[in-house]
C-alpha atoms as a PDB file:
ATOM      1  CA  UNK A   1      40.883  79.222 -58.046  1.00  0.00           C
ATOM      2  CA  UNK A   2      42.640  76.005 -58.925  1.00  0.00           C
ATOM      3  CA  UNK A   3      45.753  76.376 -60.749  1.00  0.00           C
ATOM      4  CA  UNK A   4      46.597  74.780 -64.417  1.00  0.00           C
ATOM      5  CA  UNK A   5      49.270  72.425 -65.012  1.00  0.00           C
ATOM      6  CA  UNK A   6      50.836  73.145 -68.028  1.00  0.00           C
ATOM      7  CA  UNK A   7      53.443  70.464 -69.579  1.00  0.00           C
ATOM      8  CA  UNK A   8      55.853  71.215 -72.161  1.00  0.00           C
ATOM      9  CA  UNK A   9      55.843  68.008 -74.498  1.00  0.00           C
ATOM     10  CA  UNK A  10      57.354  69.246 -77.761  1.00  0.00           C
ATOM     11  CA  UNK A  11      60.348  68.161 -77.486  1.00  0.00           C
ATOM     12  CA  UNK A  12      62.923  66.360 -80.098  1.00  0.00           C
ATOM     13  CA  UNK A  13      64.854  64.170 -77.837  1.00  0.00           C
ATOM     14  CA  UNK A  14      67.782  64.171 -80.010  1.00  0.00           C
ATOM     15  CA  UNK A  15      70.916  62.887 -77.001  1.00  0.00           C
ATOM     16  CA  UNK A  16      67.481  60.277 -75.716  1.00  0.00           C
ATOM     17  CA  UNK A  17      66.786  58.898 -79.745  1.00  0.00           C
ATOM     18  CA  UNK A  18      63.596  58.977 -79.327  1.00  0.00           C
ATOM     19  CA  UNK A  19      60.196  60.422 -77.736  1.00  0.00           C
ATOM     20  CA  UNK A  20      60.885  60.108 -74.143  1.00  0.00           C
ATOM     21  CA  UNK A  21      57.327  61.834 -73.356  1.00  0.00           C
ATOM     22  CA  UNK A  22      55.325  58.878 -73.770  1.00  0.00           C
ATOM     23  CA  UNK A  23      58.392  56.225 -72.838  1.00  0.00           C
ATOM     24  CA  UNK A  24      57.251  53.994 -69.563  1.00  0.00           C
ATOM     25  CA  UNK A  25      59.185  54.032 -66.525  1.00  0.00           C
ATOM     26  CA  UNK A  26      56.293  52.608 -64.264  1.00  0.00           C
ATOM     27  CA  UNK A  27      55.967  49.186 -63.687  1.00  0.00           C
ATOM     28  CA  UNK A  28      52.452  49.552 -65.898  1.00  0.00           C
ATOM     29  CA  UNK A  29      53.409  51.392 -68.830  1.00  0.00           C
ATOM     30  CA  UNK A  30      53.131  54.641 -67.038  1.00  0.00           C
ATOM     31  CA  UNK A  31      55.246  57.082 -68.310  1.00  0.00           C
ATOM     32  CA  UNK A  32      56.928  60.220 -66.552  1.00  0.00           C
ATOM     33  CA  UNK A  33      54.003  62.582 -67.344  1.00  0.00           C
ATOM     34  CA  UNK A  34      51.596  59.595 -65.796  1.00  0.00           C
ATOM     35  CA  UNK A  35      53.523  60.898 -62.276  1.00  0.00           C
ATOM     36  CA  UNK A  36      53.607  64.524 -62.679  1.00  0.00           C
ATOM     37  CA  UNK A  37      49.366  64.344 -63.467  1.00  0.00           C
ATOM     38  CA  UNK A  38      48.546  62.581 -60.510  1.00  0.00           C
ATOM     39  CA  UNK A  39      50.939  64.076 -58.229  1.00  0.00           C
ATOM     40  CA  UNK A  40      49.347  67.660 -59.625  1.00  0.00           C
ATOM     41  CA  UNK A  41      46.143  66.449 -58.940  1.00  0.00           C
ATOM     42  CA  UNK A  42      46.548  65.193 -55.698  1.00  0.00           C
ATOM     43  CA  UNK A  43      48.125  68.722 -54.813  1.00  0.00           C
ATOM     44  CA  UNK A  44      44.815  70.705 -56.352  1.00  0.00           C
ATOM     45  CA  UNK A  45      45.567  71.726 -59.645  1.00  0.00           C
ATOM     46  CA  UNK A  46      42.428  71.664 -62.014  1.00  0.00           C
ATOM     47  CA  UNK A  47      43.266  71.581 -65.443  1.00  0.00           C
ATOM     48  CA  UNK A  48      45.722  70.020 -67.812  1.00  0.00           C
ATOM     49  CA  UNK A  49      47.265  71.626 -71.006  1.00  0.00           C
ATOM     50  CA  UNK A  50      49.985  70.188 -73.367  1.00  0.00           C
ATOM     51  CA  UNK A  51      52.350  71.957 -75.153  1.00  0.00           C
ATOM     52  CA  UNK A  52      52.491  69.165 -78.210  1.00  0.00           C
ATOM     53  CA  UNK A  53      54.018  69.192 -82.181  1.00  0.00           C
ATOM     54  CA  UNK A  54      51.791  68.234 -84.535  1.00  0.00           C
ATOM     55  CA  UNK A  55      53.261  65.638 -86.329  1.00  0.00           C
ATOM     56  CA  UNK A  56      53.209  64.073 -82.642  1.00  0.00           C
ATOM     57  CA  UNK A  57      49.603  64.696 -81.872  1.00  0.00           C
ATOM     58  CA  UNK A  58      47.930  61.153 -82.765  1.00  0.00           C
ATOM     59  CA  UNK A  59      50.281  59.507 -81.137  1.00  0.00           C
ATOM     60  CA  UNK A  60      50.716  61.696 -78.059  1.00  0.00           C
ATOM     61  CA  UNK A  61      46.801  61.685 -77.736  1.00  0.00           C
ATOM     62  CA  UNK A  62      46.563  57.970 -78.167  1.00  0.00           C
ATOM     63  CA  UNK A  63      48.840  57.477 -75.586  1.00  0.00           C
ATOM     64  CA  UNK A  64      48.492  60.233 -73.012  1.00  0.00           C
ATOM     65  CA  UNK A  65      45.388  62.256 -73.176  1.00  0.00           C
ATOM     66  CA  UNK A  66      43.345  59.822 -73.239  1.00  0.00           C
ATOM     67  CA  UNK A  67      43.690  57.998 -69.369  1.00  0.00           C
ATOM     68  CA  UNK A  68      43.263  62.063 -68.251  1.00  0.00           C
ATOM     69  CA  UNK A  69      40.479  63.518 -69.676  1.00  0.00           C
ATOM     70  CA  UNK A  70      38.072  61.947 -67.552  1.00  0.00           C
ATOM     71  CA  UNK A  71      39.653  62.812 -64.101  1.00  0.00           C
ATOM     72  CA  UNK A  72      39.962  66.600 -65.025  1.00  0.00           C
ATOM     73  CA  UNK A  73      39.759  69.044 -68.086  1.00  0.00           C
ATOM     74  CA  UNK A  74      42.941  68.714 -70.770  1.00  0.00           C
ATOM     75  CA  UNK A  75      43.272  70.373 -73.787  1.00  0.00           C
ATOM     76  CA  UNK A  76      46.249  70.326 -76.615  1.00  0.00           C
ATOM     77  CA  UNK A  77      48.152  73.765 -77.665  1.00  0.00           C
ATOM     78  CA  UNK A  78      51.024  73.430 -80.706  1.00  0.00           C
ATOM     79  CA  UNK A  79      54.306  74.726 -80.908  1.00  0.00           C
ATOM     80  CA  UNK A  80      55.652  75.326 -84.340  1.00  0.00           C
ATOM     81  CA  UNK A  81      58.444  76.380 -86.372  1.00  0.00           C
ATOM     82  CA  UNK A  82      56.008  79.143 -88.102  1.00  0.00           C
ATOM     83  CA  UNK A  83      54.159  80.293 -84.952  1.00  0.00           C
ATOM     84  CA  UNK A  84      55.812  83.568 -85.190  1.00  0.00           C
ATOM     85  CA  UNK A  85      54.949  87.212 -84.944  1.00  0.00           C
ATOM     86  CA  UNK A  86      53.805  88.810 -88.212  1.00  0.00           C
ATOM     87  CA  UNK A  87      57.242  89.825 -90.284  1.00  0.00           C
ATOM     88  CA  UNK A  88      58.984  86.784 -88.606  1.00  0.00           C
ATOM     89  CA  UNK A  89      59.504  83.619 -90.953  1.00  0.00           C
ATOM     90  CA  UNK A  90      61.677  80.708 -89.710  1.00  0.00           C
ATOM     91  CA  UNK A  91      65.254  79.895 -90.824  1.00  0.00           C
ATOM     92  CA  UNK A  92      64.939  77.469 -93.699  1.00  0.00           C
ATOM     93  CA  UNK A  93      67.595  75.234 -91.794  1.00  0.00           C
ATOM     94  CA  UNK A  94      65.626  75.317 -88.258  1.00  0.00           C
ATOM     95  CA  UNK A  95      64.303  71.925 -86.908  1.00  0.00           C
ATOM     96  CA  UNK A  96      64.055  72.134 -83.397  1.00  0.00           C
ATOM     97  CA  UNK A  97      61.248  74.436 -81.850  1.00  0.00           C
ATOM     98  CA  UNK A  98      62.215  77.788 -80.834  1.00  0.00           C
ATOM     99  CA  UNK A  99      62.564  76.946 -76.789  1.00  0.00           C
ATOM    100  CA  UNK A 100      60.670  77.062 -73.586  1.00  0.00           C
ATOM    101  CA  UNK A 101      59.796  80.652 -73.555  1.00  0.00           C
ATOM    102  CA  UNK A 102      58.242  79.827 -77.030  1.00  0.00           C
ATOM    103  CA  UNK A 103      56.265  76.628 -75.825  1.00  0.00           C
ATOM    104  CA  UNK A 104      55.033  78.515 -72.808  1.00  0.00           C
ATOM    105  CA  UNK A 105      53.782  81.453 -75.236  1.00  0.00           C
ATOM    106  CA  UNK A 106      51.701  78.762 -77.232  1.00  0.00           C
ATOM    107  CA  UNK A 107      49.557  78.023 -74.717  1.00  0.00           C
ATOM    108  CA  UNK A 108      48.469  81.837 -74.447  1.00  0.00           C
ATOM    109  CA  UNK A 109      44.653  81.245 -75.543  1.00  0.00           C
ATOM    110  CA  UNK A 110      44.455  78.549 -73.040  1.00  0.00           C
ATOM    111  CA  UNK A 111      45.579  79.514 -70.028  1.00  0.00           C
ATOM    112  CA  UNK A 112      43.674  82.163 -68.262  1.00  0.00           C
ATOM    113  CA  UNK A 113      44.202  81.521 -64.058  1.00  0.00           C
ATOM    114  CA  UNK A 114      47.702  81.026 -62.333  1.00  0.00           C
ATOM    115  CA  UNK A 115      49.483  77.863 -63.987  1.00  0.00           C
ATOM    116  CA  UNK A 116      52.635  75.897 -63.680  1.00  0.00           C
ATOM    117  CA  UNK A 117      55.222  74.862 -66.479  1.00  0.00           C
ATOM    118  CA  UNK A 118      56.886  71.513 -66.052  1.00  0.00           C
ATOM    119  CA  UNK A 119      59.078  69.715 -68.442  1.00  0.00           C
ATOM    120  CA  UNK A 120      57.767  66.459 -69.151  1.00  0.00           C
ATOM    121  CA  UNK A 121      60.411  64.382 -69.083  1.00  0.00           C
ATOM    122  CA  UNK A 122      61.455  65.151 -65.708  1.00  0.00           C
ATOM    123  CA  UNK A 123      60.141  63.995 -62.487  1.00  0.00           C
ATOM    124  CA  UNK A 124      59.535  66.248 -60.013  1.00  0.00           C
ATOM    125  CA  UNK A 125      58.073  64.587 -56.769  1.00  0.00           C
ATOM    126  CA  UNK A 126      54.950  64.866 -54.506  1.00  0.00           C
ATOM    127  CA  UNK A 127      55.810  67.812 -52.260  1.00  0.00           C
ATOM    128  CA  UNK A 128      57.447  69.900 -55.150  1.00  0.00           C
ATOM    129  CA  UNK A 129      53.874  70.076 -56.876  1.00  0.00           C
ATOM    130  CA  UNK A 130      52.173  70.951 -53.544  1.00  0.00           C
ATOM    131  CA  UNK A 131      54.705  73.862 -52.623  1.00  0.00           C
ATOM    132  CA  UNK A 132      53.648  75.365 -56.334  1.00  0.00           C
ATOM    133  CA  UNK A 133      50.018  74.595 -55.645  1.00  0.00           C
ATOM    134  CA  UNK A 134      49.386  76.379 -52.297  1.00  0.00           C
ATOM    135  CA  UNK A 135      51.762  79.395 -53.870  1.00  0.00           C
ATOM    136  CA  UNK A 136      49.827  79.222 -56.699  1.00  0.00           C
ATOM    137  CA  UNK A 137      46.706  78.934 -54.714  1.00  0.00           C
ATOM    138  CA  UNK A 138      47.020  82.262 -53.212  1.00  0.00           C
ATOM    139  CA  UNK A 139      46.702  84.563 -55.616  1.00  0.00           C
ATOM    140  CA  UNK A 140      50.101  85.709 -55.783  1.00  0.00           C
ATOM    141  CA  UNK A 141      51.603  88.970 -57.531  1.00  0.00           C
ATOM    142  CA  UNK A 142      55.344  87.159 -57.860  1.00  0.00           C
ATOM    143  CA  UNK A 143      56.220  84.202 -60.153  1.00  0.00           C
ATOM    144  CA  UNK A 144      58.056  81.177 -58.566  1.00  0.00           C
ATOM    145  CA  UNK A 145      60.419  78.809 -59.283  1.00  0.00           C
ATOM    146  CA  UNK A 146      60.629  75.107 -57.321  1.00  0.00           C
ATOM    147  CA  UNK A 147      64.638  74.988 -57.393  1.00  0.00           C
ATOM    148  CA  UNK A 148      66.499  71.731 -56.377  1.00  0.00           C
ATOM    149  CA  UNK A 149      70.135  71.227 -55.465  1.00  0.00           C
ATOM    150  CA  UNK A 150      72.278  70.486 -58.063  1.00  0.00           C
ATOM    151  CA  UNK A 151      73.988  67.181 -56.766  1.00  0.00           C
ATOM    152  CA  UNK A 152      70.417  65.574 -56.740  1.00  0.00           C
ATOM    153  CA  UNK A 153      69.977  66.473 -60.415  1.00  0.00           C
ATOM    154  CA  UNK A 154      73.179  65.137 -62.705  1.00  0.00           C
ATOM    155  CA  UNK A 155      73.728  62.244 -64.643  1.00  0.00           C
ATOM    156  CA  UNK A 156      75.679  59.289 -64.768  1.00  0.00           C
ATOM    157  CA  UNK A 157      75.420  59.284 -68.457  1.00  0.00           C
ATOM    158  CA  UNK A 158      77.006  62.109 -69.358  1.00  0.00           C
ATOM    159  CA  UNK A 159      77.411  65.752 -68.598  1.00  0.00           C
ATOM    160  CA  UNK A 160      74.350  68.419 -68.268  1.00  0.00           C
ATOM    161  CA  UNK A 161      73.671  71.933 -68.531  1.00  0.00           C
ATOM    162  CA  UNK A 162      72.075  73.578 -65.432  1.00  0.00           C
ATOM    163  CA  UNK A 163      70.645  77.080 -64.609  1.00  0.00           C
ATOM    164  CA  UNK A 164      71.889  77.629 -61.469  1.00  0.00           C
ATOM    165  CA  UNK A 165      70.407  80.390 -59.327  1.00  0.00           C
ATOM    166  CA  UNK A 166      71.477  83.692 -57.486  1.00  0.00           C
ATOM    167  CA  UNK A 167      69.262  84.758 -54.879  1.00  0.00           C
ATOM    168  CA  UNK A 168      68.580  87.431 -53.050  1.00  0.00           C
ATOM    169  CA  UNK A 169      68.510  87.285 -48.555  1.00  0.00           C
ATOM    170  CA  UNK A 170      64.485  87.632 -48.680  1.00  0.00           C
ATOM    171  CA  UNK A 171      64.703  84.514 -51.351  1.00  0.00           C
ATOM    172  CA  UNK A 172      63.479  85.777 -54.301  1.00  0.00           C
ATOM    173  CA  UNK A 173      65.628  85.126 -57.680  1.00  0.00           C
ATOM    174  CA  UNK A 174      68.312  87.360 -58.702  1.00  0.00           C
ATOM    175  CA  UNK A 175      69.806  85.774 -61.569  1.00  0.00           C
ATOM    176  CA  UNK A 176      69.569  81.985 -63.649  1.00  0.00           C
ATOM    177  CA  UNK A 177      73.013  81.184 -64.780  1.00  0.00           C
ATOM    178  CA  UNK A 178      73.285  78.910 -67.462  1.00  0.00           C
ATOM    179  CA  UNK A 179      76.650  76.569 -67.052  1.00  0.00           C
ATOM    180  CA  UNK A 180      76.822  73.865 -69.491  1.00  0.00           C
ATOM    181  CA  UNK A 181      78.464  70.493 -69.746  1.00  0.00           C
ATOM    182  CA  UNK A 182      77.987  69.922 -65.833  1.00  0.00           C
ATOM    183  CA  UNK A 183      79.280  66.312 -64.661  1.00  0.00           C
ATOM    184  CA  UNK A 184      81.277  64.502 -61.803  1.00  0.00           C
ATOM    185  CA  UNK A 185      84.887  64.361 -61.612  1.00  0.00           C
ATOM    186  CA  UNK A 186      87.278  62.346 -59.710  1.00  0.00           C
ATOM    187  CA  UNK A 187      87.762  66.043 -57.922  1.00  0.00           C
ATOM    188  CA  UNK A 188      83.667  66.531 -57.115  1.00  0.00           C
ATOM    189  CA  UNK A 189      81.476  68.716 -59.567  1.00  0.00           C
ATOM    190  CA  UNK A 190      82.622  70.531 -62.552  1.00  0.00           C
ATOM    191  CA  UNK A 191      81.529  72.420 -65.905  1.00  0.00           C
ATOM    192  CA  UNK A 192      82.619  73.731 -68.655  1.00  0.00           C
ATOM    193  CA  UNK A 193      82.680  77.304 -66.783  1.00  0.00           C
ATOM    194  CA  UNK A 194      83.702  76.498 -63.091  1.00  0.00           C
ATOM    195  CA  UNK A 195      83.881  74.207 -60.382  1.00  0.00           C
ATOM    196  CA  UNK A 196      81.026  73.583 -58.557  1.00  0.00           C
ATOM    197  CA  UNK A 197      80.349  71.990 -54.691  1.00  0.00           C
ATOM    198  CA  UNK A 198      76.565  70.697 -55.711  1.00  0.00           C
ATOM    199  CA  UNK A 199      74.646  72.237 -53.019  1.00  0.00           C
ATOM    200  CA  UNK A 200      73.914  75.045 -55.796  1.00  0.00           C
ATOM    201  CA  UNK A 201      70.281  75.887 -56.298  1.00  0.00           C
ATOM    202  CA  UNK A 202      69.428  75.225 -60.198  1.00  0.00           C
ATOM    203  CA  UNK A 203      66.171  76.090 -61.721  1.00  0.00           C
ATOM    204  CA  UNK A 204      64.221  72.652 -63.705  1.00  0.00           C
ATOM    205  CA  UNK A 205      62.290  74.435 -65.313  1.00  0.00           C
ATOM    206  CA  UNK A 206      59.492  74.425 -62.796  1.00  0.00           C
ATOM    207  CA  UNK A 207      57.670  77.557 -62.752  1.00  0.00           C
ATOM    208  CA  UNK A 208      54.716  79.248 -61.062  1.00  0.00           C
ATOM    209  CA  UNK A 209      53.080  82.322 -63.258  1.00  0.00           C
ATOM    210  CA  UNK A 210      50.205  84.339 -63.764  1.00  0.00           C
ATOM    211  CA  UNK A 211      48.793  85.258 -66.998  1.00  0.00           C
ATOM    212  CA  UNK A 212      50.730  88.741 -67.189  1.00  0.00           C
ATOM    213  CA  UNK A 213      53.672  86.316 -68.150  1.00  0.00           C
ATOM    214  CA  UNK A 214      52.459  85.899 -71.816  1.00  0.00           C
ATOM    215  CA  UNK A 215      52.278  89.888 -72.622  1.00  0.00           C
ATOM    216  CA  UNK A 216      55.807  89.743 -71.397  1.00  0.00           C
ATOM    217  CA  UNK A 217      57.217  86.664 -73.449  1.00  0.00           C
ATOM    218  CA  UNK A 218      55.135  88.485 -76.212  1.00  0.00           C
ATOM    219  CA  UNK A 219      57.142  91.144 -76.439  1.00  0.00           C
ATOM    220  CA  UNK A 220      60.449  89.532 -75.508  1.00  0.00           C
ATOM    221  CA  UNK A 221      59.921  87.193 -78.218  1.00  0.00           C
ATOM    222  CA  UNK A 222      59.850  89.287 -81.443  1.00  0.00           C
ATOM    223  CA  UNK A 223      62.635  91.268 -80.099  1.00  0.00           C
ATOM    224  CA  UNK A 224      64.598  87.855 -79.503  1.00  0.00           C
ATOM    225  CA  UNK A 225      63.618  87.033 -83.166  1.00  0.00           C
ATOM    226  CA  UNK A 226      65.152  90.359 -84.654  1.00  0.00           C
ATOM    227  CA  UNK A 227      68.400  89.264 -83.098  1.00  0.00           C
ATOM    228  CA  UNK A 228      68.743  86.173 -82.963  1.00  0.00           C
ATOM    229  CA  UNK A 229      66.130  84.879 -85.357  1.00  0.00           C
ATOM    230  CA  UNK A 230      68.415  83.840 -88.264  1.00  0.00           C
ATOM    231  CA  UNK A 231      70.705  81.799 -86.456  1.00  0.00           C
ATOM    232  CA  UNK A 232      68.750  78.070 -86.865  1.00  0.00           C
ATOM    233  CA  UNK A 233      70.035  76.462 -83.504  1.00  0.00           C
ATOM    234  CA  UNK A 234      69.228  79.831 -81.267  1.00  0.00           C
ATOM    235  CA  UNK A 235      66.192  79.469 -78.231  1.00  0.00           C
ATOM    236  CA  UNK A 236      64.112  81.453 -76.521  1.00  0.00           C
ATOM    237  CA  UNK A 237      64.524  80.454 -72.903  1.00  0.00           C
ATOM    238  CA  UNK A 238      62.139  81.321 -70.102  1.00  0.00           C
ATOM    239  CA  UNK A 239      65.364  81.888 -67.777  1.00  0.00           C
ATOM    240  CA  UNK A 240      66.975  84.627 -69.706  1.00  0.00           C
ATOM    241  CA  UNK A 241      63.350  85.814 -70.081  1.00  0.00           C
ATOM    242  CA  UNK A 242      62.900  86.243 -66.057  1.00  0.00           C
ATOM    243  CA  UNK A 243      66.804  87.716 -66.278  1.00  0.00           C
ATOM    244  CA  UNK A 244      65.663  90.481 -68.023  1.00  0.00           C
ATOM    245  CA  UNK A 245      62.130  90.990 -66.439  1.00  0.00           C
ATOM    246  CA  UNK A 246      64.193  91.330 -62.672  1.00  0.00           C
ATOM    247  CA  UNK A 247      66.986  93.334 -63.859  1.00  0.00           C
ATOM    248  CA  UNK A 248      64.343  95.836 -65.365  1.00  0.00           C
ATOM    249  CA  UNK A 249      61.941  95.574 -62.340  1.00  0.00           C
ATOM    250  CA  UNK A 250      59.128  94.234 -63.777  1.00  0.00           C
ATOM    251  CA  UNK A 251      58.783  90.814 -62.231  1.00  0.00           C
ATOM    252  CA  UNK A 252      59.745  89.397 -58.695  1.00  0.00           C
ATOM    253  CA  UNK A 253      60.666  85.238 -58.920  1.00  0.00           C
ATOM    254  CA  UNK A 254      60.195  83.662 -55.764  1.00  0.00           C
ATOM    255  CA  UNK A 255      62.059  80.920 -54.934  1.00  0.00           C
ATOM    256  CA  UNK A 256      60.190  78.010 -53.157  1.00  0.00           C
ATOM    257  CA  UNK A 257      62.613  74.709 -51.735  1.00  0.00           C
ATOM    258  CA  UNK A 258      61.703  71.247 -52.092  1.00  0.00           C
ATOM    259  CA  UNK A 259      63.085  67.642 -50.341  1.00  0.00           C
ATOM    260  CA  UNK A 260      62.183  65.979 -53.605  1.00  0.00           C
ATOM    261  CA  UNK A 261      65.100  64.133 -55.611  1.00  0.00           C
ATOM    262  CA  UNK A 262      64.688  65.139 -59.329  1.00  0.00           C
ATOM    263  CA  UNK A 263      64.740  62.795 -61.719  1.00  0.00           C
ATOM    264  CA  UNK A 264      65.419  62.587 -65.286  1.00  0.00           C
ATOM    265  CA  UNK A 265      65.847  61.250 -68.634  1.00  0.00           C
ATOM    266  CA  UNK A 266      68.475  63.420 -70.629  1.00  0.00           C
ATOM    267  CA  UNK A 267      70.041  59.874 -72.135  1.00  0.00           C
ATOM    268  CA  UNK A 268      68.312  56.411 -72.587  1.00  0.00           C
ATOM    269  CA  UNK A 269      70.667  55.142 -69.940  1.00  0.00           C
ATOM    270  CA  UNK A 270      68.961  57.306 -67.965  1.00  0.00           C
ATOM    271  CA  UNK A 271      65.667  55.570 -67.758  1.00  0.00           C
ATOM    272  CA  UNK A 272      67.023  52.684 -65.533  1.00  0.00           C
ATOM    273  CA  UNK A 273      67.363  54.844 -62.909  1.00  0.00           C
ATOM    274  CA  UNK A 274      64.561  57.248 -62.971  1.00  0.00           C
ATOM    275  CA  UNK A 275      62.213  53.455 -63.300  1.00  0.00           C
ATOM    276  CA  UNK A 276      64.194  52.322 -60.098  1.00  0.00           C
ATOM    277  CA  UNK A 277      63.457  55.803 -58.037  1.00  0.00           C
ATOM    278  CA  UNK A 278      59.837  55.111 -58.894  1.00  0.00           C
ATOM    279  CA  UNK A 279      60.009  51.231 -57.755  1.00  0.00           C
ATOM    280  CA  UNK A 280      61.704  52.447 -54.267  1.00  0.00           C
ATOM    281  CA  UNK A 281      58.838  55.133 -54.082  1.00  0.00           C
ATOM    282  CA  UNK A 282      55.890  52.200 -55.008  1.00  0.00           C
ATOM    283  CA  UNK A 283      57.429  50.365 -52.211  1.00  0.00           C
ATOM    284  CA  UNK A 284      57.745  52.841 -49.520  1.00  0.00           C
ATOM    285  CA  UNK A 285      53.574  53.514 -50.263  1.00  0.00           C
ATOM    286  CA  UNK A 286      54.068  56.939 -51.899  1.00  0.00           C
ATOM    287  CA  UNK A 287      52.890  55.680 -55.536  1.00  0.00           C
ATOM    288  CA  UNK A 288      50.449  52.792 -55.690  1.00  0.00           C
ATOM    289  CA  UNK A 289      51.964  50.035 -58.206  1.00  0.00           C
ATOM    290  CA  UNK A 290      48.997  50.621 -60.507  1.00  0.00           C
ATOM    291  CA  UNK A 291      48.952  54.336 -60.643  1.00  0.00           C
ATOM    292  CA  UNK A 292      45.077  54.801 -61.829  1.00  0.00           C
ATOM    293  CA  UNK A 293      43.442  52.165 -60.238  1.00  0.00           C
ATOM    294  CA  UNK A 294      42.612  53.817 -57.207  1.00  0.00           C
ATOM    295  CA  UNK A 295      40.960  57.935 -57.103  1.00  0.00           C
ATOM    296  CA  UNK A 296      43.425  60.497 -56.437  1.00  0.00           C
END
């Protein structure tokens, strides 16, 4: 069974100023999500679903959907403020959407087979989508996580936040970390909580899961909304999620490596460099110059 690829693009974008899902970075208007398609479909996955806003969808559709649809099946889920379980209602002073444990939850009645969840403003590289793929690909029992080492994943534009990962000898994930405020010093690698060396492992939000996931964010969810739900700037995140589903014993990460240099676009200073990567790649052959001329 071919996997789905499943792209979280509901985003604000309040540090970039605007929406960086359907900003170019190619040298043909194509965009980050443009990369992260064909590189999934040139590693076997067989469907596409977006995790959109509505006020976003014309122009998200207009500009993204569109070039796909013909290559392989997409469809559209929404994530919204009032997409909550019944009792819930959201704070009257909440404008961002509730996180990435809520976007992946949205896309419940449309994902049925073993999927991954991207970001899609960040690039991820060829051989990180095939790893998933051939995990993915054989019907596995764990979830996954593509992790890349930290110095490959900072800014020069200002600082980060990073879940950084504990693992286990056998390499499966024992804990995500969150440290915040993550940038380079004079003295190497620090944040706001310690000092770091860079060859850390830090999650990107790049998962592998089957469907059991959604029962579990399901639950995690409403209990995450009767503590935390009046607080307008709290999120559900899929790494504290998986925190509590291996401390309890109910879920087993896996953590699968990767050579690929991560790119992305926290700040609009930051698009400079993630459009150079993708020039150096064109020229070294592993991107054609005009990505959809050619069959993947």
């Amino acid at each position: 069974m071919q996997p789905t690829l499943l792209v979280l693009a509901a985003g604000i974008g309040s540090r970039y100023g605007g929406l960086k899902q359907i900003d170019p970075v190619g040298p043909n208007g194509e965009t980050i999500i443009d990369y992260s398609v064909y590189d999934a479909m040139r590693a076997g996955f067989g469907k596409l679903v977006f995790v959109i806003r509505r006020d976003i969808e014309n122009l998200f559709r207009e500009s993204i959907e569109g070039r796909f649809a013909k290559r392989l099946p997409v469809e559209c889920v929404f994530q919204e403020l009032d997409e909550l379980p019944s009792g819930f209602i959201a704070p009257q002073a909440r404008t961002k959407p509730w996180g990435t444990g809520h976007a992946i939850l949205a896309a419940d009645s449309a994902v049925h087979e073993p999927f991954a969840a991207i970001n899609a403003d960040d690039f991820y590289g060829r051989s990180s989508f095939h790893v998933l793929a051939d995990y993915l690909m054989g019907r596995p029992l764990d979830y996954a996580m593509v992790g890349f080492k930290l110095a490959n994943t900072l800014s020069e534009h200002g600082a980060v936040s990073r879940g950084v990962c504990e693992c286990e000898a056998d390499g499966a994930l024992r804990e995500v970390n969150e440290l915040t405020k993550i940038a380079r010093t004079d003295g190497g690698i620090q944040s706001a909580e310690r000092e770091l060396s860079g060859e850390e492992i830090v999650s990107m939000n790049f998962w592998g899961f089957t469907p059991a996931i959604f029962s579990q964010l399901r639950e995690r969810f409403a209990a995450f909304l009767r503590q935390q739900g009046d607080d307008p700037k709290a999120e559900f995140f899929i790494p504290s999620v998986l925190n509590e589903l291996i401390a309890s014993g109910q879920a087993r990460v896996r953590v699968l490596s990767t050579s690929d240099v991560w790119f992305g676009v926290t700040y609009q200073k930051d698009k400079a460099r993630v459009a150079e990567g993708i020039r150096q790649m064109i020229a070294r052959g592993i991107y054609p110059e005009r990505l959809w001329d050619r069959a993947v």
